[in-house]
C-alpha atoms as a PDB file:
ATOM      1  CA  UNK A   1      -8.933  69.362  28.763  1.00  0.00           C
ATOM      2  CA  UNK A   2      -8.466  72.069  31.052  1.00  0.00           C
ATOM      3  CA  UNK A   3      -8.699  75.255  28.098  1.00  0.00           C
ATOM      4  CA  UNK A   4     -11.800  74.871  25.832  1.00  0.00           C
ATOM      5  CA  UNK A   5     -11.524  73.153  22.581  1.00  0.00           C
ATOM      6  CA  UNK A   6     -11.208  75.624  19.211  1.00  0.00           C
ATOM      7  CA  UNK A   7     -14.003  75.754  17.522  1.00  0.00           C
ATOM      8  CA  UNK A   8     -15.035  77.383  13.888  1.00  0.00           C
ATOM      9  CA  UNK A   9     -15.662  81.565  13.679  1.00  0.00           C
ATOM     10  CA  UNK A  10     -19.395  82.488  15.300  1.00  0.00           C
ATOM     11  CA  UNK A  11     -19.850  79.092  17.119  1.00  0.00           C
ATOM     12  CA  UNK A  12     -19.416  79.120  21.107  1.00  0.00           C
ATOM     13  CA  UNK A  13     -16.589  77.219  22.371  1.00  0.00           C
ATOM     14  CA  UNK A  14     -17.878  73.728  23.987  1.00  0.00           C
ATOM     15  CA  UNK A  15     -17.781  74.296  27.603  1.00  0.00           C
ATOM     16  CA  UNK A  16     -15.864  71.757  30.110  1.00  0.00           C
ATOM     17  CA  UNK A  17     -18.988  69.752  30.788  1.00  0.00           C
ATOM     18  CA  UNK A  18     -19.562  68.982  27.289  1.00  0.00           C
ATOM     19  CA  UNK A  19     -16.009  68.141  26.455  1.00  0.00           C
ATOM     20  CA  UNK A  20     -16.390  65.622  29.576  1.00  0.00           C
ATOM     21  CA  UNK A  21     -20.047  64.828  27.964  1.00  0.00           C
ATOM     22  CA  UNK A  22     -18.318  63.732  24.458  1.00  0.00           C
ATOM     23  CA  UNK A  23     -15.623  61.704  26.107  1.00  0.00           C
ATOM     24  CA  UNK A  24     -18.011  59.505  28.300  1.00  0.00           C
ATOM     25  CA  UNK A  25     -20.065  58.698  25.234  1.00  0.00           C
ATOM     26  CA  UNK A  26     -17.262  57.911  23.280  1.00  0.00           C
ATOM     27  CA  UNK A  27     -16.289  55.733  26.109  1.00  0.00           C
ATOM     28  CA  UNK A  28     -19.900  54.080  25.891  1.00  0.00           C
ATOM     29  CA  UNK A  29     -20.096  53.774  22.393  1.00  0.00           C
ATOM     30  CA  UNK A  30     -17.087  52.454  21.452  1.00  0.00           C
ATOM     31  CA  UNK A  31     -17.466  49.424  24.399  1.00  0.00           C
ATOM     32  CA  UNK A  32     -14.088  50.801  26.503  1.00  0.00           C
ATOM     33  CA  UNK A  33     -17.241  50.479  29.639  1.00  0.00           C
ATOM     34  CA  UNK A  34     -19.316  47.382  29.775  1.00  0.00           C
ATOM     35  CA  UNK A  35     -22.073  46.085  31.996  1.00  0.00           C
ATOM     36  CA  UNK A  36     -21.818  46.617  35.661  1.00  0.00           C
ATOM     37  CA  UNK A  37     -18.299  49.073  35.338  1.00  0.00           C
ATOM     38  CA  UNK A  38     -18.182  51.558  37.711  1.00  0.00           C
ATOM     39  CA  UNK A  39     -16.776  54.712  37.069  1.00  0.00           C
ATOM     40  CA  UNK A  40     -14.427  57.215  39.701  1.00  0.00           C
ATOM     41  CA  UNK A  41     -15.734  60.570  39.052  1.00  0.00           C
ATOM     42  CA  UNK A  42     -12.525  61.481  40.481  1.00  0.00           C
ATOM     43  CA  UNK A  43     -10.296  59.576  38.515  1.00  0.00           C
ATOM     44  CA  UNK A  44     -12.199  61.049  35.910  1.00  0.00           C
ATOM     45  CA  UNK A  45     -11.432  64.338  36.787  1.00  0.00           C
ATOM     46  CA  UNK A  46      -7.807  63.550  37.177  1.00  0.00           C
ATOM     47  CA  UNK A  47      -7.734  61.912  33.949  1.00  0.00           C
ATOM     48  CA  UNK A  48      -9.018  65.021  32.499  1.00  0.00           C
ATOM     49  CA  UNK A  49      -7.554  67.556  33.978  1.00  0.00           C
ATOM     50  CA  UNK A  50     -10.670  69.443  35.134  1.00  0.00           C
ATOM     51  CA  UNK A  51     -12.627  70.010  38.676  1.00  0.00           C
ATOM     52  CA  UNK A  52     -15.637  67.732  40.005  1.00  0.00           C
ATOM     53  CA  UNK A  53     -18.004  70.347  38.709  1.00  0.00           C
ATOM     54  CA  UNK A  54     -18.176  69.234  34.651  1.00  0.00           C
ATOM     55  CA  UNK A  55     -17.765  65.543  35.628  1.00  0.00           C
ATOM     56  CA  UNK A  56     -20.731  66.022  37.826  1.00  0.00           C
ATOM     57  CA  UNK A  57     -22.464  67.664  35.030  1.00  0.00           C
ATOM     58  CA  UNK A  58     -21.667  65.292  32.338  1.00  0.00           C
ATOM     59  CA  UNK A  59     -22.236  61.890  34.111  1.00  0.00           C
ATOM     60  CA  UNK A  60     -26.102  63.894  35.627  1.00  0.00           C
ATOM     61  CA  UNK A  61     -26.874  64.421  31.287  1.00  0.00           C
ATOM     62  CA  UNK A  62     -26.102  60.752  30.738  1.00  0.00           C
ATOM     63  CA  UNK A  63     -28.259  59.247  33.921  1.00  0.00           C
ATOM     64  CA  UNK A  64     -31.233  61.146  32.575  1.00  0.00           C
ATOM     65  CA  UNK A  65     -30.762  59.244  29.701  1.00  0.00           C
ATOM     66  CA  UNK A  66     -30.577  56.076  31.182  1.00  0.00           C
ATOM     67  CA  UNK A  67     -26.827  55.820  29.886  1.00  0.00           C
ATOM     68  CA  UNK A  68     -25.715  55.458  33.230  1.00  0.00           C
ATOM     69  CA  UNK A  69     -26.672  54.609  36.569  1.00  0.00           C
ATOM     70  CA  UNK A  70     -26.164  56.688  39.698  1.00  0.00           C
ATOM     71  CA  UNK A  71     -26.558  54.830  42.905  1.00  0.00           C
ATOM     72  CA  UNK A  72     -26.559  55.826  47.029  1.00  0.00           C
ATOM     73  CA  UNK A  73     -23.563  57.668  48.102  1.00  0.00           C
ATOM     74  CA  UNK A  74     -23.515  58.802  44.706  1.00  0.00           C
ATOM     75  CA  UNK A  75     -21.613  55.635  43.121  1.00  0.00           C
ATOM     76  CA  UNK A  76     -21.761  55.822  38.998  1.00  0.00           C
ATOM     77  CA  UNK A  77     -22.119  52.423  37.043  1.00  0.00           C
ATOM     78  CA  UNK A  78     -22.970  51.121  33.506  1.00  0.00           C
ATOM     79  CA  UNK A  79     -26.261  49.556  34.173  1.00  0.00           C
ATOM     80  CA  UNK A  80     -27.158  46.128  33.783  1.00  0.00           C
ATOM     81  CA  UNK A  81     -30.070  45.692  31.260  1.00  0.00           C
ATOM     82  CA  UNK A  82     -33.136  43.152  31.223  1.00  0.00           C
ATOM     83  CA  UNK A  83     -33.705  40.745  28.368  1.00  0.00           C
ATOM     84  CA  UNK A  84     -37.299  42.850  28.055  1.00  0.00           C
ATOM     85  CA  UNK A  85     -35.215  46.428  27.672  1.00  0.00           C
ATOM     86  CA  UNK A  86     -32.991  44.667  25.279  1.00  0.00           C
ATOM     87  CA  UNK A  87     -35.748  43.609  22.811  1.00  0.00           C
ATOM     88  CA  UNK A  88     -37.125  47.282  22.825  1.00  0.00           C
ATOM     89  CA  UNK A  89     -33.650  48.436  22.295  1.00  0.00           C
ATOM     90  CA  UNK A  90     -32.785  45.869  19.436  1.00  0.00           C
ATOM     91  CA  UNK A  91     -36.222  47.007  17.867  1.00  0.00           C
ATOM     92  CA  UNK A  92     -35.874  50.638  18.188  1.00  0.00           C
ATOM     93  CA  UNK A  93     -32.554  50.048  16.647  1.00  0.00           C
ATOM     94  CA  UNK A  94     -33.555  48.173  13.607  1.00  0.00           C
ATOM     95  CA  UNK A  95     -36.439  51.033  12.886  1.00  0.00           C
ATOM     96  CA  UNK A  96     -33.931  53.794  13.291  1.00  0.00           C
ATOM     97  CA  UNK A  97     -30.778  52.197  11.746  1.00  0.00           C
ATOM     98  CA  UNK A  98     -32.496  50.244   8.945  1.00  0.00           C
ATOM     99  CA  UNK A  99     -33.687  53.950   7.903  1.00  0.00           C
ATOM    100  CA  UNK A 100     -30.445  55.373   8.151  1.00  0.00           C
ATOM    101  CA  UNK A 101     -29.056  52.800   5.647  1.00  0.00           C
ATOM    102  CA  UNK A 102     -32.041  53.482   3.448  1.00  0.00           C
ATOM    103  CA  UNK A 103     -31.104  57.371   3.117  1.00  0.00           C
ATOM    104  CA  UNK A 104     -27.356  57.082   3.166  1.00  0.00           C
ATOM    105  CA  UNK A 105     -27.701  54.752   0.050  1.00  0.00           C
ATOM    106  CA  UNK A 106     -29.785  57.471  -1.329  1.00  0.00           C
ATOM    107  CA  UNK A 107     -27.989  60.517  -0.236  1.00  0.00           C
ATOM    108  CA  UNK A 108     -24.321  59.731   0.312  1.00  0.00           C
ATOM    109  CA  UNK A 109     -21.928  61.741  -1.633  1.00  0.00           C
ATOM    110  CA  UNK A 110     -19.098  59.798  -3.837  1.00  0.00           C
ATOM    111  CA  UNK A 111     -16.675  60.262  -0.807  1.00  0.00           C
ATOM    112  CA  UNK A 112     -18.690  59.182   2.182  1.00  0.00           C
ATOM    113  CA  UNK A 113     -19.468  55.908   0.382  1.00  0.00           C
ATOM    114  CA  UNK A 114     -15.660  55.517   0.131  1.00  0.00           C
ATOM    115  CA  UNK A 115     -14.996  56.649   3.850  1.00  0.00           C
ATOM    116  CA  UNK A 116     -18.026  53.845   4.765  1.00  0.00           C
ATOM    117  CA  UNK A 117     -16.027  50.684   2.415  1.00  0.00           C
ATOM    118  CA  UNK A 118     -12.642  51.604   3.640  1.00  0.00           C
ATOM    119  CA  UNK A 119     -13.875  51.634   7.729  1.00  0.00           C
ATOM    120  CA  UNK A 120     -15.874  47.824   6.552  1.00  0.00           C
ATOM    121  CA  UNK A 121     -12.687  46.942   5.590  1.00  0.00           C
ATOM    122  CA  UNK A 122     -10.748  47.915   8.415  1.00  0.00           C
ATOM    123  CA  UNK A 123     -13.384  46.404  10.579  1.00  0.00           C
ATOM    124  CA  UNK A 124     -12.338  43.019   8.326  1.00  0.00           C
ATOM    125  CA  UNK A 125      -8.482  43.330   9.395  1.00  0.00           C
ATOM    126  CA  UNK A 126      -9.821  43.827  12.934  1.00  0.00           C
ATOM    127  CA  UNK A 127     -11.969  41.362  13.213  1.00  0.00           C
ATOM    128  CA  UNK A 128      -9.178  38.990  11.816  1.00  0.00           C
ATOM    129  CA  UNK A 129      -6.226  40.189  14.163  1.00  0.00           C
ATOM    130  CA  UNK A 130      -8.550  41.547  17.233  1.00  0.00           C
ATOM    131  CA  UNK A 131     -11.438  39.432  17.487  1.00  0.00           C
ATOM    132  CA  UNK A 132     -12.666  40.069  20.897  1.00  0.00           C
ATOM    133  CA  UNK A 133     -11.203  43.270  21.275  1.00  0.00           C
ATOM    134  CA  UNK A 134     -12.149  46.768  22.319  1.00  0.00           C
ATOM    135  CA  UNK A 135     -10.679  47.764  18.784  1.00  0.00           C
ATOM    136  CA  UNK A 136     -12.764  45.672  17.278  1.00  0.00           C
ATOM    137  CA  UNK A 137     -15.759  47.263  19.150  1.00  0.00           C
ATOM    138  CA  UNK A 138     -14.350  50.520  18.209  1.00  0.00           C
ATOM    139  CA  UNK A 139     -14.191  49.861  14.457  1.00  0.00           C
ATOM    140  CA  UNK A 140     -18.161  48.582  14.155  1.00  0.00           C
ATOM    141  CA  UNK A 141     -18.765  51.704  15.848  1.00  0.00           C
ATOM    142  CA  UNK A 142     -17.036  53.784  13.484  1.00  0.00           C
ATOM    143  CA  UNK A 143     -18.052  52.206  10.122  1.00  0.00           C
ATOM    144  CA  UNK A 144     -21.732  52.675  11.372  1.00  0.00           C
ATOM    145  CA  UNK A 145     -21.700  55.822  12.185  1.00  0.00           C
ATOM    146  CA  UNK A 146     -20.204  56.986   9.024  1.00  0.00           C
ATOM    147  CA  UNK A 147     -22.863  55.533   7.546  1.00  0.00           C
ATOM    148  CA  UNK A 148     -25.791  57.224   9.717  1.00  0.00           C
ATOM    149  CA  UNK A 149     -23.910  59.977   9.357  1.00  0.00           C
ATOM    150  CA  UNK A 150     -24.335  59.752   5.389  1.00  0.00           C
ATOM    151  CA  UNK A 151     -28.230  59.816   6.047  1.00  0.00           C
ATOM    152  CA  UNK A 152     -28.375  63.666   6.015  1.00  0.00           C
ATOM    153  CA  UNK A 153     -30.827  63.709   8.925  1.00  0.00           C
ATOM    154  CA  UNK A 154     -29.640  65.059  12.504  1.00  0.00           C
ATOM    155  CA  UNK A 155     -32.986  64.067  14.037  1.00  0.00           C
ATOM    156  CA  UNK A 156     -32.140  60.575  12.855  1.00  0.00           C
ATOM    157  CA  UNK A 157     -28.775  61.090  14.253  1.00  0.00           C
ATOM    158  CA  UNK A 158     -29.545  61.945  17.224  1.00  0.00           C
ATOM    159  CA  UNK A 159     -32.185  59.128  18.081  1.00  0.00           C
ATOM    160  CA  UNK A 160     -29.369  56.401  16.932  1.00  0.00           C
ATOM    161  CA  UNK A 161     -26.636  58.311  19.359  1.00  0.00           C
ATOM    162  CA  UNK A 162     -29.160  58.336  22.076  1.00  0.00           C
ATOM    163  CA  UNK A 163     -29.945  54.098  21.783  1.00  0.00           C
ATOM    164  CA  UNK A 164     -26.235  53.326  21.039  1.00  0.00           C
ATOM    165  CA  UNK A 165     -25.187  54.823  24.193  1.00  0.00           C
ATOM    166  CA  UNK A 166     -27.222  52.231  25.977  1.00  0.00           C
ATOM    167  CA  UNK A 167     -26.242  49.716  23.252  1.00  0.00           C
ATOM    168  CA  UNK A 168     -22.671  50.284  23.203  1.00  0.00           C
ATOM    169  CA  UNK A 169     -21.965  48.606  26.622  1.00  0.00           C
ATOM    170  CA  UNK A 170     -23.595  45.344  25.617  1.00  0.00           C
ATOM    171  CA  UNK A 171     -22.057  44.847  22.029  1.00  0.00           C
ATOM    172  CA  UNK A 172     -19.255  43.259  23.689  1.00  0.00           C
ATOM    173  CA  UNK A 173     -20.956  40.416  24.232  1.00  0.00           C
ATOM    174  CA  UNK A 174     -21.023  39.827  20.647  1.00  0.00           C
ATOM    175  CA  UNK A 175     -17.644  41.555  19.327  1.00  0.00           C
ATOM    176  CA  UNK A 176     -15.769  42.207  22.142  1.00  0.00           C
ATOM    177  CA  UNK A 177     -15.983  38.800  23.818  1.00  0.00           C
ATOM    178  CA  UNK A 178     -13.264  36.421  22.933  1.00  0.00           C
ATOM    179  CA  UNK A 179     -14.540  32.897  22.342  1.00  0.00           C
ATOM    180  CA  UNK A 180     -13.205  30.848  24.802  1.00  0.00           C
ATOM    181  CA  UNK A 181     -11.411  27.800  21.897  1.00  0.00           C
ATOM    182  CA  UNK A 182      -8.028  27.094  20.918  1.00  0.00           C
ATOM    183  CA  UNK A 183      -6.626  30.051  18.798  1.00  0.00           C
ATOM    184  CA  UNK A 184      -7.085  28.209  15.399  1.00  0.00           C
ATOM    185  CA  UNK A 185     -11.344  28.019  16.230  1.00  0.00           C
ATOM    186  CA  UNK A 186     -11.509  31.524  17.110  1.00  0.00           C
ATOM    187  CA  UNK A 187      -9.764  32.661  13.803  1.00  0.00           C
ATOM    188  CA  UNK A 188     -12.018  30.601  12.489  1.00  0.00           C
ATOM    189  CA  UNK A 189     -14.934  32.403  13.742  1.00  0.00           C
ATOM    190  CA  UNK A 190     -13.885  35.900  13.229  1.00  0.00           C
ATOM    191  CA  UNK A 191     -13.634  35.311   9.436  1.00  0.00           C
ATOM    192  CA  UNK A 192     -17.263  33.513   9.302  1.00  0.00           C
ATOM    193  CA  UNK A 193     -18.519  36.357  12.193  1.00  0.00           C
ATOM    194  CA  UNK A 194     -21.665  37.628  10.590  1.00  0.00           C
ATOM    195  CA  UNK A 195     -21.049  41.394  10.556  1.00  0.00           C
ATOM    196  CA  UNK A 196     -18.268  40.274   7.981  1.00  0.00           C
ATOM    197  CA  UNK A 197     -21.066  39.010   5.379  1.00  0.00           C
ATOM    198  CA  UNK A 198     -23.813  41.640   6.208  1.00  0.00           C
ATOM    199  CA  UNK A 199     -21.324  44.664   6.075  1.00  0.00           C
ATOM    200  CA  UNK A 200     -20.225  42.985   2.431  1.00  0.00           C
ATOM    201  CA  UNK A 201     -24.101  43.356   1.351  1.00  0.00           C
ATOM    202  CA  UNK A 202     -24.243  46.678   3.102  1.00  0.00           C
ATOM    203  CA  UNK A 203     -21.282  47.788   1.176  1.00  0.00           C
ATOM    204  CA  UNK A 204     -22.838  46.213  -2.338  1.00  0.00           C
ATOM    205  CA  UNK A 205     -25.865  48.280  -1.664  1.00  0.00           C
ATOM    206  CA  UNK A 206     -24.124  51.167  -1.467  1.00  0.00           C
ATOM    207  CA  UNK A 207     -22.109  51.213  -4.759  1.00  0.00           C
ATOM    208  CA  UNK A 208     -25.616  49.885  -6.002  1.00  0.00           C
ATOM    209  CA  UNK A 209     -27.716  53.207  -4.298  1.00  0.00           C
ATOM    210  CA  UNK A 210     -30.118  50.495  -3.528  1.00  0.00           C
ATOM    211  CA  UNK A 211     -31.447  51.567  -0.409  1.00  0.00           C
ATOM    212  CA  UNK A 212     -33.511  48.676   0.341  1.00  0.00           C
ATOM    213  CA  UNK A 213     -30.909  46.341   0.163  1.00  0.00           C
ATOM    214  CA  UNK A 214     -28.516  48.738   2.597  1.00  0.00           C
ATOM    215  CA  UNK A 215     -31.576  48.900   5.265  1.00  0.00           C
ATOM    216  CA  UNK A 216     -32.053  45.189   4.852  1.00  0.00           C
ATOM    217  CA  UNK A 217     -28.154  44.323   5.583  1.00  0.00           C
ATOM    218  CA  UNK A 218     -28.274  46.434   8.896  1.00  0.00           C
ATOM    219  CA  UNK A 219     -31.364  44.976   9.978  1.00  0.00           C
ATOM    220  CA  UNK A 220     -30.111  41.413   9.358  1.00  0.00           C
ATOM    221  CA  UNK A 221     -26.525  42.707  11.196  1.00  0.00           C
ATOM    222  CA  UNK A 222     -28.538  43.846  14.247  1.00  0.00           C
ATOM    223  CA  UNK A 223     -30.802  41.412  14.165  1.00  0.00           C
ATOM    224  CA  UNK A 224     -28.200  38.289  14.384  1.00  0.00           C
ATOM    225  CA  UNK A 225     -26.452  40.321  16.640  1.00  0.00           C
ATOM    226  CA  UNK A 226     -28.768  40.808  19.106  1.00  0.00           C
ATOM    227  CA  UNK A 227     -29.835  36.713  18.687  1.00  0.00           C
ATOM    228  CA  UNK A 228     -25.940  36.046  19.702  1.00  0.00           C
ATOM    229  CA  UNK A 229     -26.174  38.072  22.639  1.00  0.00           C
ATOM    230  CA  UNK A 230     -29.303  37.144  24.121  1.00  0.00           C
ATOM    231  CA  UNK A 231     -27.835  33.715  23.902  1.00  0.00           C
ATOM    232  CA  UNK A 232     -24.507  34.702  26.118  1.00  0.00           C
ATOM    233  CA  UNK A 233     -26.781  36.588  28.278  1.00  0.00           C
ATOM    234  CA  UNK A 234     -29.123  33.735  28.633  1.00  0.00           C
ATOM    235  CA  UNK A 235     -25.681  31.449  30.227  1.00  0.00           C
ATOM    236  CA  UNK A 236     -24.708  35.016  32.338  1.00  0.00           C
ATOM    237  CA  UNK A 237     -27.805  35.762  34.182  1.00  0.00           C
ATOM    238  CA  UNK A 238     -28.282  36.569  37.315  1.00  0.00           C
ATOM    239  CA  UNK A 239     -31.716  35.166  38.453  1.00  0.00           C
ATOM    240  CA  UNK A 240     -32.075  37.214  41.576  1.00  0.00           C
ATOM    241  CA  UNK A 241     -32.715  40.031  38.931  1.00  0.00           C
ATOM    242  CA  UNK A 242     -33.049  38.660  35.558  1.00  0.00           C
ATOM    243  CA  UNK A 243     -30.457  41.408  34.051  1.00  0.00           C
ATOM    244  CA  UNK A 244     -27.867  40.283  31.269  1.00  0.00           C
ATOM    245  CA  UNK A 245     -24.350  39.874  33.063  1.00  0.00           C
ATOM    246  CA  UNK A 246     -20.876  40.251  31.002  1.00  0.00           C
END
């Protein structure tokens, strides 16, 4: 990462701090940090071949945000999150995402409704040979956001980005958590797990351009989700602050 990244004729080239930007939320969305990690800014800078300076810069972006936490002596951590913020987090997603759906069933070209049922797929394979994986994380992530991305609405884009960087973390607990059963039960339960179902209905409603019926599968998806989670969180909480705990 130490040369700027190409980019396309009469567009600036994406700066160091950016590049850094893009692969912390990346790290955030796709669940590779979870609840409580702390993060070397170092490290970071090792990893990526670049000074302090952009690392600085990129972690400062995502703080304002409430993405990350930046404590005395200038430690960096995923924060923890109270059942209260998740509620307001879980609604603001349904509003947002539900929306998305609704325009992407709409708008979606021919090939972006392909690109969106061969990522639900993968996410099926996944969830079969992964369950409780980052990978399977990963693969949620990228199915949705090929469907916001279908939407045709930056704004909306942009709002969704913004929440699932605070989301992103805590999805775990619902993918990215293996059940803790003999192998055979938690097969079991990645082939009933409900994003299988509601991405099925999502994917219906798109060959069927019936936008209600696309809103109403990610609203049920997030919905369930976030029901699942509060119940881990609920057995994982630590009193002395009433945050959710991994």
């Amino acid at each position: 990462m130490g040369e700027n990244h190409e980019t396309p004729l009469g567009t600036r080239p994406r700066t160091l701090s950016e590049q850094v930007h893009e692969t912390l939320c990346e790290m955030l969305l796709s669940g590779q940090l979870k609840p409580r990690d702390r993060i070397s800014l170092r490290d970071l800078a090792e990893r990526l071949g670049v000074s302090m300076m952009p690392v600085r810069e990129a972690v400062s972006r995502l703080a304002a945000g409430g993405a990350l936490l930046v404590e005395p002596k200038r430690a960096v951590q995923v924060p923890l999150m109270s059942a209260g913020e998740f509620a307001d987090l879980t609604e603001m997603r349904i509003l947002t995402e539900a929306q998305a759906a609704r325009l992407a069933a709409e708008r979606a070209t021919p090939e972006q409704i392909d690109e969106i049922l061969k990522l639900a797929g993968r996410f099926e394979e996944i969830l079969d040979s992964a369950y409780g994986s980052p990978e399977a994380v990963a693969a949620n992530k990228d199915l949705h956001f090929a469907l916001y991305r279908a939407a045709g609405s930056q704004v909306l884009m942009d709002v969704i980005t913004m929440l699932w960087l605070k989301a992103g973390p805590i999805i775990n607990y619902d993918i990215g958590v293996k059940a803790e059963v003999p192998l055979e039960e938690e097969i079991g339960r990645s082939r009933t797990h409900h994003s299988r179902e509601h991405h099925r209905q999502l994917c219906e409603a798109l060959r069927a351009r019936d936008g209600d019926a696309a809103a109403q599968a990610v609203t049920e998806d997030i919905r369930v989700a976030a029901e699942l989670i509060r119940a881990y969180g609920a057995e994982h909480m630590d009193d002395s602050r009433r945050r959710l705990l991994p």
